[in-house]
Protein backbone atom coordinates (compact mmCIF):
# COMPACT_ATOMS: atom_id res chain seq x y z
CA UNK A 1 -71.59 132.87 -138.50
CA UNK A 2 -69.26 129.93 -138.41
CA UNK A 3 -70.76 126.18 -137.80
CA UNK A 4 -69.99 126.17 -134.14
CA UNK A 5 -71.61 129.32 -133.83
CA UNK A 6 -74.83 127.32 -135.55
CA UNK A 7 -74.37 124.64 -133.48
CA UNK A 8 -74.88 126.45 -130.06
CA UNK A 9 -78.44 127.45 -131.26
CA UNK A 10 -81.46 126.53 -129.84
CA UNK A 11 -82.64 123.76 -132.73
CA UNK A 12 -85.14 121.79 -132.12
CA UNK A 13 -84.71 118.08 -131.79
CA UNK A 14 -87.12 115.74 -132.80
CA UNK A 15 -86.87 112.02 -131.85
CA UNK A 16 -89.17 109.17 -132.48
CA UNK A 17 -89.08 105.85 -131.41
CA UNK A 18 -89.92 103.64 -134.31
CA UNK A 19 -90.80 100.09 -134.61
CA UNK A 20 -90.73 98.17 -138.21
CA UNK A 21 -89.93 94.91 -139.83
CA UNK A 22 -86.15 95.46 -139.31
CA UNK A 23 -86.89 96.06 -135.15
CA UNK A 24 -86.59 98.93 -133.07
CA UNK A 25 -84.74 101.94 -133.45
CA UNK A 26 -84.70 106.18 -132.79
CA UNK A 27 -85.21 108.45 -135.64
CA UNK A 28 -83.84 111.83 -135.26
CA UNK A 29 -84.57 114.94 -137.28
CA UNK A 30 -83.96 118.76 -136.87
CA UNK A 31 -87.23 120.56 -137.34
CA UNK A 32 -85.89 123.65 -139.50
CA UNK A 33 -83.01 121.99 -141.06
CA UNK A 34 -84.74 119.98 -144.07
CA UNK A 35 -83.37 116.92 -144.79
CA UNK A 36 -81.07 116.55 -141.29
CA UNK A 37 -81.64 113.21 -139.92
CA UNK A 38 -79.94 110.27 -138.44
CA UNK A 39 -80.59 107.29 -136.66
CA UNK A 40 -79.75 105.38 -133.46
CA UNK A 41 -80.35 102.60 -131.42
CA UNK A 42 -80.60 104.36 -128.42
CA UNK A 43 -81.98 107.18 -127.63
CA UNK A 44 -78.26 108.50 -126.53
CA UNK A 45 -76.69 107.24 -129.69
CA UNK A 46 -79.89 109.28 -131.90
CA UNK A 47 -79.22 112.37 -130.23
CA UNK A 48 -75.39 111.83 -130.69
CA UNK A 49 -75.93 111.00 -134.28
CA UNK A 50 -78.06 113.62 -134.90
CA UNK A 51 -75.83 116.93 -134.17
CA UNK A 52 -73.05 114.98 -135.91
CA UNK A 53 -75.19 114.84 -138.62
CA UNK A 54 -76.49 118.36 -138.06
CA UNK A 55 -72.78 119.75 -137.63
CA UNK A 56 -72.11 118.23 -141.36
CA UNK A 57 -75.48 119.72 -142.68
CA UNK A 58 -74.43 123.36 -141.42
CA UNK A 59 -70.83 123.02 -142.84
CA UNK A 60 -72.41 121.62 -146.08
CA UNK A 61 -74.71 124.87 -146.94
CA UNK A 62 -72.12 126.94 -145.45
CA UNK A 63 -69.50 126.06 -147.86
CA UNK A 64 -71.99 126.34 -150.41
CA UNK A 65 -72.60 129.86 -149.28
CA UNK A 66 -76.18 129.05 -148.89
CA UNK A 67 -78.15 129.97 -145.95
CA UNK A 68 -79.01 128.38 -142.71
CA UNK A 69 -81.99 128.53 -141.10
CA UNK A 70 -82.00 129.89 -137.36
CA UNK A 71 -83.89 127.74 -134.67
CA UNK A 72 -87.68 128.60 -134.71
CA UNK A 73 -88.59 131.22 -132.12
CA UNK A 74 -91.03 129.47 -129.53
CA UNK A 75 -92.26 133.03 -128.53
CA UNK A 76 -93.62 133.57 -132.26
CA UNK A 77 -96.90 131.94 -131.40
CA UNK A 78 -99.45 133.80 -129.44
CA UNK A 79 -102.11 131.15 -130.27
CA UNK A 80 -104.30 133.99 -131.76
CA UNK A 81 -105.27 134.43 -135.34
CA UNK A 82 -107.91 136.32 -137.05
CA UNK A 83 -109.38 134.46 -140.04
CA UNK A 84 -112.14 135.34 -142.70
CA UNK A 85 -114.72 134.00 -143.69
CA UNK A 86 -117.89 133.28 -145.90
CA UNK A 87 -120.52 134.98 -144.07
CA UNK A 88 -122.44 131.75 -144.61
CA UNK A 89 -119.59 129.53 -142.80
CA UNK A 90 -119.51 132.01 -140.49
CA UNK A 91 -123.29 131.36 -139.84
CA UNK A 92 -123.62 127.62 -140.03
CA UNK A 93 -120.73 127.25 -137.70
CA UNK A 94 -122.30 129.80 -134.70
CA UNK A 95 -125.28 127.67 -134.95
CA UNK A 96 -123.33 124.41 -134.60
CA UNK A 97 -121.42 126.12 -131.60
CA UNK A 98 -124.98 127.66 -130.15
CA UNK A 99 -126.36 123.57 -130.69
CA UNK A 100 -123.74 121.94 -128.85
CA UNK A 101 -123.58 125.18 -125.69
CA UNK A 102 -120.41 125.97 -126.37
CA UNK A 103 -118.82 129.60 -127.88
CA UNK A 104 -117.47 129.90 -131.33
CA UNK A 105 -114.02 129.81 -130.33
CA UNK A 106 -114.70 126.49 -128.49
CA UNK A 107 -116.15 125.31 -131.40
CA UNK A 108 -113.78 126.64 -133.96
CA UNK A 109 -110.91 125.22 -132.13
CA UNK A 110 -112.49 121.87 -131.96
CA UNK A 111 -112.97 121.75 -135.48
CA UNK A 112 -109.44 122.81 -136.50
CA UNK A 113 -108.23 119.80 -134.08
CA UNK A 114 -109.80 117.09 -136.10
């Protein structure tokens, strides 16, 4: 694939708005291109920045001949995973669910978010 080709991809953008000592800016990043980034003081300017930056990156590793990573696939993620346990984790934590009402996969999933 050529860096055009790349550059029509579906990448994912990620922009922050930052504030620090020096003032406000956007920080922009491309989530499976490690080590892409760029700045702006807009967001318009970030997001310009940022596939300028990302065009270099790809042209970079492609002259290289290294690889490039294709855009994550958002379909990937069912949400569902099976996971093992201790049988005495596995014990402790349907009692926790059971003492607050809930099931264990309400529980569970509350405990992975903290």
């Amino acid at each position: 694939m050529t860096a055009q080709e790349y550059m029509e991809l579906p990448y994912n953008i990620v922009i922050r708005h930052v504030k620090d000592d020096s003032g406000a800016y956007y920080f922009a990043t491309i989530q499976e291109l490690d080590g892409c980034m760029s700045d702006g003081v807009t967001l318009e300017e970030a997001h310009t920045n940022i596939r300028e930056a990302m065009e270099g990156w790809i042209e970079t590793k492609l002259e290289a001949g290294l690889p490039v990573p294709k855009p994550l696939e958002p379909d990937k993620y069912s949400g569902k995973f099976v996971v093992r346990l201790p049988r005495t984790l596995h014990r402790r934590l349907a009692e926790e669910a059971e003492r607050e009402g809930v099931s264990l996969n309400q529980y569970t999933q509350y405990k992975l978010s903290m």
